[in-house]
N, C-alpha and C. Protein backbone atom coordinates (compact mmCIF):
# COMPACT_ATOMS: atom_id res chain seq x y z
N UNK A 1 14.43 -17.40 -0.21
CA UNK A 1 14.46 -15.96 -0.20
C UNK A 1 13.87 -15.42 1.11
N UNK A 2 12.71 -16.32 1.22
CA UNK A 2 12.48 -15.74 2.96
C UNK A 2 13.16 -15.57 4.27
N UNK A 3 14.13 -16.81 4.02
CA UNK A 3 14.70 -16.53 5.16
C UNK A 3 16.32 -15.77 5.16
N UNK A 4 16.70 -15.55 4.05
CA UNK A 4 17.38 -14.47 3.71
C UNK A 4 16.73 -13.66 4.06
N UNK A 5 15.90 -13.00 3.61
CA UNK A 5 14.72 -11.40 4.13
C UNK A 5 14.77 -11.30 5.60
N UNK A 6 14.74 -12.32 6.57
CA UNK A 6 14.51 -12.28 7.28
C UNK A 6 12.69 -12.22 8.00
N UNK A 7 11.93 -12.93 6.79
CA UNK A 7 10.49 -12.97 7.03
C UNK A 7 9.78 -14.10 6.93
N UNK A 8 10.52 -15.24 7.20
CA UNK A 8 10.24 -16.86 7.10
C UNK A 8 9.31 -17.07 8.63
N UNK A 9 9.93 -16.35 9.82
CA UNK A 9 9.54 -16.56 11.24
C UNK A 9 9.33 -15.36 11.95
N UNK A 10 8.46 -15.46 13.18
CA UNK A 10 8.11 -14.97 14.01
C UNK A 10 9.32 -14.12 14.62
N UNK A 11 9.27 -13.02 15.34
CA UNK A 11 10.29 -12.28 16.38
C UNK A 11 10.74 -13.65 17.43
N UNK A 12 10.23 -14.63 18.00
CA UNK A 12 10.73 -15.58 18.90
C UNK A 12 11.02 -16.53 17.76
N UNK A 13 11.44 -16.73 16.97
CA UNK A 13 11.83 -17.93 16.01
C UNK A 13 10.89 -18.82 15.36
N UNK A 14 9.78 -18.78 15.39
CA UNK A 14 8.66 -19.47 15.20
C UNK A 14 8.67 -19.64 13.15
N UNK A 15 8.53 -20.58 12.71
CA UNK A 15 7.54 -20.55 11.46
C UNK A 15 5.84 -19.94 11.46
N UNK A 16 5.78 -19.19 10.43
CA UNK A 16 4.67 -18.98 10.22
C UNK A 16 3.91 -19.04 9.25
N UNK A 17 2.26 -19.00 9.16
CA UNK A 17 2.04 -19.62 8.40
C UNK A 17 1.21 -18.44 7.32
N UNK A 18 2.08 -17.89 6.59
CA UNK A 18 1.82 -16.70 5.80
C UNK A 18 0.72 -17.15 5.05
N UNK A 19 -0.24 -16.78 4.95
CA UNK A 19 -1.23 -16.56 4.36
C UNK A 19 -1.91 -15.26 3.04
N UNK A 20 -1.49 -14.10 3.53
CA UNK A 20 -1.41 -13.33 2.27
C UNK A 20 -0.57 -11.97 2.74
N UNK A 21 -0.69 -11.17 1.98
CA UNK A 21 0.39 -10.17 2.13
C UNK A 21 0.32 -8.96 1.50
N UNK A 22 0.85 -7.62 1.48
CA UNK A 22 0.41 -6.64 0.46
C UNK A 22 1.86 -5.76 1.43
N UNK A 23 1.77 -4.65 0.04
CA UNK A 23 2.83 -4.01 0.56
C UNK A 23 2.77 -2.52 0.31
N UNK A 24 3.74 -2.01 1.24
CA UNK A 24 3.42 -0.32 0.94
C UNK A 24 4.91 0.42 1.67
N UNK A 25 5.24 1.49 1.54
CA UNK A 25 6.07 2.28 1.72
C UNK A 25 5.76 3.09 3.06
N UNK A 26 5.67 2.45 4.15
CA UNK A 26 5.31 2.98 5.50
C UNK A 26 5.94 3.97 6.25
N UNK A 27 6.85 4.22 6.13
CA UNK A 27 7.98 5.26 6.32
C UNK A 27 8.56 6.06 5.58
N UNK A 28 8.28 5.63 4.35
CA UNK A 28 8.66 7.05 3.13
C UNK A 28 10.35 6.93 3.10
N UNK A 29 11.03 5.66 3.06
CA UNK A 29 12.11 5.77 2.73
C UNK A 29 12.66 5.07 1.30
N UNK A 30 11.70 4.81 0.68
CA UNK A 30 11.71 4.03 -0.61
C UNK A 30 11.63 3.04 -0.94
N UNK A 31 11.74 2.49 0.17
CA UNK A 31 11.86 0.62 0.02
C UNK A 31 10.06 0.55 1.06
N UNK A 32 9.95 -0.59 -0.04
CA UNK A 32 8.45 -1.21 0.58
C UNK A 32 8.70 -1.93 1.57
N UNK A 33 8.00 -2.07 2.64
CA UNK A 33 7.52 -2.49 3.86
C UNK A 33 6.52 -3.86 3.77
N UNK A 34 6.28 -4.86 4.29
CA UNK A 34 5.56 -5.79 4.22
C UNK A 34 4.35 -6.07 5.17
N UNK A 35 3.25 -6.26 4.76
CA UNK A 35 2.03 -6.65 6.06
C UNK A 35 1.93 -8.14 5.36
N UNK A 36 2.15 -9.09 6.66
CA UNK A 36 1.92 -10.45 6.37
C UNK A 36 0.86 -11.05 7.28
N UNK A 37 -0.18 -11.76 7.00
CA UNK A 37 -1.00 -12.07 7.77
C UNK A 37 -1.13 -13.73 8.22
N UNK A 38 -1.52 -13.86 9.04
CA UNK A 38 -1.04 -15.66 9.29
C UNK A 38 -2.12 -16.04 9.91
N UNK A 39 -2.12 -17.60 10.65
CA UNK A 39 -3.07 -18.45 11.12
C UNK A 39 -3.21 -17.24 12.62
N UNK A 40 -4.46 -18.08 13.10
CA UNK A 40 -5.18 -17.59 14.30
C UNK A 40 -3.69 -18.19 15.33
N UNK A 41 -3.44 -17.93 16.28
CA UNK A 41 -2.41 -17.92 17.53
C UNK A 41 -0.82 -17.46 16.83
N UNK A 42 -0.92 -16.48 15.66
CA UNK A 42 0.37 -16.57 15.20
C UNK A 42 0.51 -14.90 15.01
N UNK A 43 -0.64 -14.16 15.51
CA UNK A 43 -0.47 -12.52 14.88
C UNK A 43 -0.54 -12.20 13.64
N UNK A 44 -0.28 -11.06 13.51
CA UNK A 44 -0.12 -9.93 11.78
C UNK A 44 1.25 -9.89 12.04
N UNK A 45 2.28 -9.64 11.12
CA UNK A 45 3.39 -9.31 10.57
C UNK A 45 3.76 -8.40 10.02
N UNK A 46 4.58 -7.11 10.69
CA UNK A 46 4.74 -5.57 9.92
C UNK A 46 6.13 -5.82 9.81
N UNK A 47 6.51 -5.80 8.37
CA UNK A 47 8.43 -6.29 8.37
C UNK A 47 8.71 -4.86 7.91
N UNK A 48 9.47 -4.50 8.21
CA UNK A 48 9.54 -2.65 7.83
C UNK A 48 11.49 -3.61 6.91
N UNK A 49 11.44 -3.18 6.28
CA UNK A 49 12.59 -3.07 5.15
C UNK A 49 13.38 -2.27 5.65
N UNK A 50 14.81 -2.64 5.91
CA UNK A 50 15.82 -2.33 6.35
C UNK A 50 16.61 -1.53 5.39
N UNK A 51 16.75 -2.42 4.04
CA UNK A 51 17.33 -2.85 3.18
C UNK A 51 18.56 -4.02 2.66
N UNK A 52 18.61 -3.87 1.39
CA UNK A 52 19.61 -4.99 1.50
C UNK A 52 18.69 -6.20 1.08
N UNK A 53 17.45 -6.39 1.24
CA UNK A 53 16.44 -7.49 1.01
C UNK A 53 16.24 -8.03 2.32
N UNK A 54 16.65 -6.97 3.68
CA UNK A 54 16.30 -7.40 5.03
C UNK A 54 14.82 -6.52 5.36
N UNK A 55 14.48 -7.03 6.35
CA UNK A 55 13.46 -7.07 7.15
C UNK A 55 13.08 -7.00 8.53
N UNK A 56 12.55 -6.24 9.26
CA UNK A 56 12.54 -6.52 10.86
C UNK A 56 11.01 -6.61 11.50
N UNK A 57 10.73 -7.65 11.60
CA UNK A 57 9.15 -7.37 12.05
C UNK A 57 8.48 -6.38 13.57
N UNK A 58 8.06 -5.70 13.38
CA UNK A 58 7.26 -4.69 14.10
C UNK A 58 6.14 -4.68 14.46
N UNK A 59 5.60 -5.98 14.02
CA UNK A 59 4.25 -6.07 14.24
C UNK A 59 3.55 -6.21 15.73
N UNK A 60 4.43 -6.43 16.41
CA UNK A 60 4.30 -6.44 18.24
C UNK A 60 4.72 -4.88 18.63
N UNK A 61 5.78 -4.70 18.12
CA UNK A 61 6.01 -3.17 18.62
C UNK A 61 4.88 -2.43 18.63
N UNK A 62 4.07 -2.01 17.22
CA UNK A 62 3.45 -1.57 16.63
C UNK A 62 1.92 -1.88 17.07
N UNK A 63 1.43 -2.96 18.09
CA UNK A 63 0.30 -3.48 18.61
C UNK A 63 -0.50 -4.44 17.27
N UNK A 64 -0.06 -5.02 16.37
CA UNK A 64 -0.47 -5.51 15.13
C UNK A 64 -0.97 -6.46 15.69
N UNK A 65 0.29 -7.38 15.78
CA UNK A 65 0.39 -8.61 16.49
C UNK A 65 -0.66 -9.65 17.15
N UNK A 66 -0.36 -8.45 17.88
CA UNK A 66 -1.58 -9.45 19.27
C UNK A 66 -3.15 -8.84 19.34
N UNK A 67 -3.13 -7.68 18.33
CA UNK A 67 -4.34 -7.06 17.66
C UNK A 67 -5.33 -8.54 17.09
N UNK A 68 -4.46 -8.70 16.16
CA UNK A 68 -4.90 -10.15 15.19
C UNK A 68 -4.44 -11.56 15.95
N UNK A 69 -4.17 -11.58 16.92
CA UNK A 69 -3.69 -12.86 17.18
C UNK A 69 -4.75 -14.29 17.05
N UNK A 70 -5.82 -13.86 17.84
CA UNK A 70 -7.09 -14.15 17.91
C UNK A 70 -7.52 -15.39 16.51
N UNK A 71 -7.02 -14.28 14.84
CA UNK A 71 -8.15 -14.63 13.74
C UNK A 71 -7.20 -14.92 13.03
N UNK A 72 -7.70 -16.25 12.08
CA UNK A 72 -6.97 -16.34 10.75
C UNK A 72 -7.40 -15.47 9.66
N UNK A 73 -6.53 -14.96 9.34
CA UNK A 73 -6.95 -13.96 7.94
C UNK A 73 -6.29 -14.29 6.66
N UNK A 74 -6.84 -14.33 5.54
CA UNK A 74 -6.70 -14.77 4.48
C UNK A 74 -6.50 -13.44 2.95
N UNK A 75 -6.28 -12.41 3.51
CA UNK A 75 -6.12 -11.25 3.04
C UNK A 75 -5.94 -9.72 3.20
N UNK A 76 -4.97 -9.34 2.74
CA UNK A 76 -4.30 -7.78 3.55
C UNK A 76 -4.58 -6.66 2.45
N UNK A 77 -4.97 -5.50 3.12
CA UNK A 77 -4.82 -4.92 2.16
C UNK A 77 -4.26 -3.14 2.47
N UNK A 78 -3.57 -2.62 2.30
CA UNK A 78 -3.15 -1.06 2.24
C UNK A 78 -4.27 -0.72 1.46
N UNK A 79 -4.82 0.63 2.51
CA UNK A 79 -5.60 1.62 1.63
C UNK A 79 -5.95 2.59 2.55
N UNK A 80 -6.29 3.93 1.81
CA UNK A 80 -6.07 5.30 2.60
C UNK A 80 -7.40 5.11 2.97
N UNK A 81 -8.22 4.60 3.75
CA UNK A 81 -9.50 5.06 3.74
C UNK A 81 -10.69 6.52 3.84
N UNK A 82 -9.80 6.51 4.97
CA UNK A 82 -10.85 8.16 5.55
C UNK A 82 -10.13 9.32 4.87
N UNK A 83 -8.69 9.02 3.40
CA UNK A 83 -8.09 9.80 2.83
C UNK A 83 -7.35 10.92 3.79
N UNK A 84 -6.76 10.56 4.83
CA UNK A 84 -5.85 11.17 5.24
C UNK A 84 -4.14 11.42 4.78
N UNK A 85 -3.97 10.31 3.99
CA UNK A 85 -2.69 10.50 3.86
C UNK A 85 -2.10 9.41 4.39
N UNK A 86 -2.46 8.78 5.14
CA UNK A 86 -1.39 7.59 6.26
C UNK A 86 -2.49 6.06 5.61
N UNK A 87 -1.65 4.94 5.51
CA UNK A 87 -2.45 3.64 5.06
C UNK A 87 -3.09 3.32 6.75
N UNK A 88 -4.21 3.04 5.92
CA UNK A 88 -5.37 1.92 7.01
C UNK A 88 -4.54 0.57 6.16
N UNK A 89 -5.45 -0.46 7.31
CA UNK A 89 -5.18 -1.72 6.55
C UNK A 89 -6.53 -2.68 6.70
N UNK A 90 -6.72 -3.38 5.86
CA UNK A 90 -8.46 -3.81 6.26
C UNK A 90 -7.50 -5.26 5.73
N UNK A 91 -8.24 -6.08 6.94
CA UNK A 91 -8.35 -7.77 6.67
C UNK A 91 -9.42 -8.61 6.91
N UNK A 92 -9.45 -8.86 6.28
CA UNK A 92 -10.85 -10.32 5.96
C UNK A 92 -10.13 -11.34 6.75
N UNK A 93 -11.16 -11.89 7.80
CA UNK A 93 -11.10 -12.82 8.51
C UNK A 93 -11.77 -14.18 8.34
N UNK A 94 -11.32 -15.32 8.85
CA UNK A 94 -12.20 -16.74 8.68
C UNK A 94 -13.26 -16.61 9.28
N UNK A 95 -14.61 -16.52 9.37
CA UNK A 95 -15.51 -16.87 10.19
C UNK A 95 -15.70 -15.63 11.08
N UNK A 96 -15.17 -14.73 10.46
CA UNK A 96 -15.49 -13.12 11.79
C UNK A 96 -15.65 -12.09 10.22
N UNK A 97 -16.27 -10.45 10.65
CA UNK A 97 -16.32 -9.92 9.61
C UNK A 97 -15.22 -9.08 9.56
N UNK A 98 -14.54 -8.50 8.33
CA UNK A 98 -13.60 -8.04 8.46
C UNK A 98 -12.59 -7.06 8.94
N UNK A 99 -11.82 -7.33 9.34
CA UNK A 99 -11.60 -6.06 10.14
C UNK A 99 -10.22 -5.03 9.75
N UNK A 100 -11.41 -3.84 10.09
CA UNK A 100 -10.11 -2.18 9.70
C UNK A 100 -9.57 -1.58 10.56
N UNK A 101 -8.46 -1.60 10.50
CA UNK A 101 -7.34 -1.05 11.75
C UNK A 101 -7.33 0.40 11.10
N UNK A 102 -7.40 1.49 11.60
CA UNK A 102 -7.59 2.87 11.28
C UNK A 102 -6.26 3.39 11.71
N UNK A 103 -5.32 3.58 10.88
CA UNK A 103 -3.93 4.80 11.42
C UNK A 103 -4.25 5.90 11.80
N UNK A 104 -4.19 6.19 12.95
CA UNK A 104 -3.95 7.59 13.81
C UNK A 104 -2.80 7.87 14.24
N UNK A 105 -2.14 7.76 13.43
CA UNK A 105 -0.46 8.08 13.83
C UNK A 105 -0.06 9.23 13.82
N UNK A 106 -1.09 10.07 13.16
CA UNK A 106 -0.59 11.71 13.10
C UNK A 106 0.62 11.83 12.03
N UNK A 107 0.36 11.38 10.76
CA UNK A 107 1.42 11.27 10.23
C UNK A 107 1.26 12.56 9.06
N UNK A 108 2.22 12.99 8.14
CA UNK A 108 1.05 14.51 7.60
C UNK A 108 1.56 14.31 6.06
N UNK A 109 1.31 13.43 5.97
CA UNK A 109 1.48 12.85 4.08
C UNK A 109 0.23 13.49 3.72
N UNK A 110 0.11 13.34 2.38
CA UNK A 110 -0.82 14.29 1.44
C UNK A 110 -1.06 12.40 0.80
N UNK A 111 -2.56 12.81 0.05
CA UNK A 111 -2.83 11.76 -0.82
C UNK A 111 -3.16 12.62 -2.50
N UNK A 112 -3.75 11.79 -3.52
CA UNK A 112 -4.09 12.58 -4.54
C UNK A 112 -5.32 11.20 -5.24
N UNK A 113 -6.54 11.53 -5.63
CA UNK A 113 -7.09 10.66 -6.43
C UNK A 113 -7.05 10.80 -7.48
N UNK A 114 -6.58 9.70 -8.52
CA UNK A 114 -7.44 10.51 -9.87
C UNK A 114 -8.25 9.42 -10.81
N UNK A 115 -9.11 10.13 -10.98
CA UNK A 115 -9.58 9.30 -11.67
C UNK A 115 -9.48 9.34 -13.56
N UNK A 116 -9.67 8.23 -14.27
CA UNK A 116 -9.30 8.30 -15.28
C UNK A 116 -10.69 8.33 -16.42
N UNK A 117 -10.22 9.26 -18.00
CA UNK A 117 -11.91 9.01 -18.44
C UNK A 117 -10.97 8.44 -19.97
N UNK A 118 -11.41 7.17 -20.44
CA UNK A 118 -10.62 7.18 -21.66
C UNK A 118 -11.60 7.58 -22.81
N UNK A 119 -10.69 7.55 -23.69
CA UNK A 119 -11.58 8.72 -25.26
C UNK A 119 -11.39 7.18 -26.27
N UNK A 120 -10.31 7.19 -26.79
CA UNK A 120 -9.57 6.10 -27.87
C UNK A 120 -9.61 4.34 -27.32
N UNK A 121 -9.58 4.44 -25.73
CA UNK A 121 -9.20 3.56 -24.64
C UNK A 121 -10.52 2.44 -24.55
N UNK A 122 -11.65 3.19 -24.37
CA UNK A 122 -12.95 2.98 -23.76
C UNK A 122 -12.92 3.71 -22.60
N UNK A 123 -14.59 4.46 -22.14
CA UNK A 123 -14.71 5.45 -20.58
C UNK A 123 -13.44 4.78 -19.70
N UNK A 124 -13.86 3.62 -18.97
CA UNK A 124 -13.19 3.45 -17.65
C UNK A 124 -11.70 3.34 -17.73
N UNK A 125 -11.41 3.32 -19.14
CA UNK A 125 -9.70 3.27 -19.20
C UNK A 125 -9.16 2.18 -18.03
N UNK A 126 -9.60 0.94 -18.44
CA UNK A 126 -9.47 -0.18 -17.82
C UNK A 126 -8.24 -1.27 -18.45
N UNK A 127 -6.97 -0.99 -17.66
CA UNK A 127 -5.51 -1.27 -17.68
C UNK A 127 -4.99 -0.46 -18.18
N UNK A 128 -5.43 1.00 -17.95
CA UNK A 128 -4.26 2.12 -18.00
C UNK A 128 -3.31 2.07 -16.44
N UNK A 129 -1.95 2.12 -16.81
CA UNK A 129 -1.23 2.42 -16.00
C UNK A 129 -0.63 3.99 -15.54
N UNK A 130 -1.13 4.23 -14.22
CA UNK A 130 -0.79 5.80 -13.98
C UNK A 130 0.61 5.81 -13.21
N UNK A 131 2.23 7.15 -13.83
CA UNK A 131 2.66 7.38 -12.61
C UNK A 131 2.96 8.32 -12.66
N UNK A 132 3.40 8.98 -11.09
CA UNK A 132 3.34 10.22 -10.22
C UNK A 132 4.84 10.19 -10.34
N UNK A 133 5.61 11.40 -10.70
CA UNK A 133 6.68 11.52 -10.35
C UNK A 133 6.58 13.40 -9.61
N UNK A 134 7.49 13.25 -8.43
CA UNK A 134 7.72 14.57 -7.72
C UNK A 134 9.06 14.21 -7.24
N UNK A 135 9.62 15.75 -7.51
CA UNK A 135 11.43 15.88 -7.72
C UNK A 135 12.54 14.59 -7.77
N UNK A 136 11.64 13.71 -8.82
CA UNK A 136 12.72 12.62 -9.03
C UNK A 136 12.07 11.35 -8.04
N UNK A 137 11.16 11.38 -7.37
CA UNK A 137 10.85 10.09 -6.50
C UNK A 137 9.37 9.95 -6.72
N UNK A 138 9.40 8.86 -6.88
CA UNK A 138 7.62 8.55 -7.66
C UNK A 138 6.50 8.66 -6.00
N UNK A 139 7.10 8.81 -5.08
CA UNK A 139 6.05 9.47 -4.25
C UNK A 139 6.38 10.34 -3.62
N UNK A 140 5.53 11.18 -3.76
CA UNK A 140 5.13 13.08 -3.21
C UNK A 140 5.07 13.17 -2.33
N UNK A 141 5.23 14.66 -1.42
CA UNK A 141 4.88 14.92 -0.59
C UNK A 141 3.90 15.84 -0.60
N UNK A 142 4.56 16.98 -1.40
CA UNK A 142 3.28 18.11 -1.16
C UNK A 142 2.54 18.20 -2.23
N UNK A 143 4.05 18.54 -3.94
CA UNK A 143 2.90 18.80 -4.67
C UNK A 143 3.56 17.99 -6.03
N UNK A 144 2.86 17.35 -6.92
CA UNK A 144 3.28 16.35 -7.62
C UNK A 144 3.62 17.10 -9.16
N UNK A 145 4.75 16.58 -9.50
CA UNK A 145 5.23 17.45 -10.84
C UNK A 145 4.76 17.55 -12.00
N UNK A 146 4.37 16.36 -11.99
CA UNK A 146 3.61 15.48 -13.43
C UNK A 146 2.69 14.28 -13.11
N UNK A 147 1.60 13.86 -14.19
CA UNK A 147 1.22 12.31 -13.96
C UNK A 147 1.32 12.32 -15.05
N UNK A 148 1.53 10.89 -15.72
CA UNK A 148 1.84 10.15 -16.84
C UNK A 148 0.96 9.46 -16.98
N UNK A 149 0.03 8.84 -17.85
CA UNK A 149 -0.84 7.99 -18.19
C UNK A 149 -0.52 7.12 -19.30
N UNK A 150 -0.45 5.74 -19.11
CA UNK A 150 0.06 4.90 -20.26
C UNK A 150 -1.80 4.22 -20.59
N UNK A 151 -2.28 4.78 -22.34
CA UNK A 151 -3.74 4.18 -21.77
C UNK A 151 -3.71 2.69 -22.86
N UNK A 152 -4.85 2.16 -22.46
CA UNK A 152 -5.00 0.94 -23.38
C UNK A 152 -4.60 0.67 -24.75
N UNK A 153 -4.89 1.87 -24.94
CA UNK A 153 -4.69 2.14 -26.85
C UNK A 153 -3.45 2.44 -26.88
N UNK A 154 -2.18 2.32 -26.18
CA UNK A 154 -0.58 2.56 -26.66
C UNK A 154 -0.67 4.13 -26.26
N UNK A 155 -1.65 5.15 -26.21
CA UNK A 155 -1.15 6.40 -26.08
C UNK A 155 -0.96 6.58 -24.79
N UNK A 156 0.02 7.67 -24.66
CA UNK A 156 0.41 8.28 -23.48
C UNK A 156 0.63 9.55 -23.66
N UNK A 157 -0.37 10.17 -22.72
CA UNK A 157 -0.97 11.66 -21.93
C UNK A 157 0.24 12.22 -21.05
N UNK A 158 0.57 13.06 -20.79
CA UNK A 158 1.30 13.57 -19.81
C UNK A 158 0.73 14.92 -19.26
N UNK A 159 0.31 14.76 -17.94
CA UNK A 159 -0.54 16.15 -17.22
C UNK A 159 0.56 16.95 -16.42
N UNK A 160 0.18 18.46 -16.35
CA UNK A 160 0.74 19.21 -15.34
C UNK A 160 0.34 18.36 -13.55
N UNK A 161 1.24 18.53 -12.72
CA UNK A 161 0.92 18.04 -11.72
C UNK A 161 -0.33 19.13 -10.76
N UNK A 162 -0.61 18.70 -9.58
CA UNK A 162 -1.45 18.78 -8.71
C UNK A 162 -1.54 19.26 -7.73
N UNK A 163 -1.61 19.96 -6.82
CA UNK A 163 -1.30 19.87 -5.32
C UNK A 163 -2.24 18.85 -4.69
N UNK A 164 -1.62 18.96 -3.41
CA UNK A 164 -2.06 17.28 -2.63
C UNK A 164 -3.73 17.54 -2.27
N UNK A 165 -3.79 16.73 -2.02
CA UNK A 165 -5.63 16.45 -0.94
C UNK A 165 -6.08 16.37 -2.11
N UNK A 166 -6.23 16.53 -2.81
CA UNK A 166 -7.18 16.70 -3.90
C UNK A 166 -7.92 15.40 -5.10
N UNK A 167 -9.21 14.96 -5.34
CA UNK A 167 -9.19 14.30 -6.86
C UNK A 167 -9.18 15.13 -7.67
N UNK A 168 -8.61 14.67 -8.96
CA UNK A 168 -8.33 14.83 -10.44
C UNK A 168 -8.74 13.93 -11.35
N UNK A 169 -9.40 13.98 -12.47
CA UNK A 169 -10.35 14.11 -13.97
C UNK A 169 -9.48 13.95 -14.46
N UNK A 170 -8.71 12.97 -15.47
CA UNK A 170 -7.65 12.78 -17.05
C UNK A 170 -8.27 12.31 -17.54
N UNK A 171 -8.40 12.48 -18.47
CA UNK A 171 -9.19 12.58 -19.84
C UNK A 171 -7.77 12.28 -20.99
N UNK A 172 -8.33 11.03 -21.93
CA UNK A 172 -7.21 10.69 -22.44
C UNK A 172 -7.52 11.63 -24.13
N UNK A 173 -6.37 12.38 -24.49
CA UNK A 173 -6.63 12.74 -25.29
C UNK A 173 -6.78 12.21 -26.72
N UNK A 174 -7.68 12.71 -27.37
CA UNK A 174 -8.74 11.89 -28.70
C UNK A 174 -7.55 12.19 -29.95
């Protein structure tokens, strides 16, 4: 399947030696995007999804690459940190401490937190599944239509939506 995808090798033809991976929707066209991380002299890996189950790595375009070339890393991760809206990516390195690449791309996505309180569930509502739907596509831009909460106990909540920047409190109803 990898090398169908087109994510088995390097931009010069190389094997690599994937190590871990995480994924996210980097461009907002619906299809997930891939961060692959590999041995020390081999770079980071940004495969932006074409479609089709293709792939084009960007991770040199993009300065990833030769950012990480240096370190073996053994874990990727997408996450909004400073809550702007655009993914950071933080990787844990072998023998170095880990390191966070900060997006300044100027990109003007909205984020939303929410946090969950369960009643029937237990507090932390721990393996409730949350989703966001806005005008038909499960990610938003400005302002989100609904969230859905599937909680531990089989029930499911359905909230008015949100506008962006913001955390939000669900409370599963008793």
């Amino acid at each position: 399947m990898a090398l169908e995808a087109e994510v088995a090798f390097d931009p010069a033809g190389r094997t690599t030696g994937a190590m871990a991976a995480d994924a996210e929707d980097l461009n907002e066209d619906g299809r997930l995007d891939l961060l692959v991380t590999n041995f020390n002299s081999q770079g980071t890996s940004l495969h932006t999804n074409v479609g089709g189950m293709r792939f084009v790595d960007r991770g040199n375009v993009v300065g990833l690459g030769m950012t990480m070339f240096k370190y073996s890393t053994f874990g990727a991760r997408f996450l909004d940190l400073d809550n702007d809206g655009d993914p950071d990516v933080l990787l844990p390195c072998v023998g170095e401490p880990p390191r966070l690449l900060r997006n300044e791309g100027g990109n003007r996505n909205r984020w939303r937190g929410v946090r969950l309180v369960g009643t029937r569930s237990g507090r932390d509502a721990i393996g409730a599944r949350v989703a966001v739907t806005a005008g038909g596509r499960t990610q938003a831009l400005e302002r989100v239509d609904a969230i859905e909460v599937r909680w531990p106990s089989g029930h499911v909540d359905r909230f008015p939506g949100t506008a962006a920047n913001r955390y939000v409190t669900l409370t599963e109803e008793s």
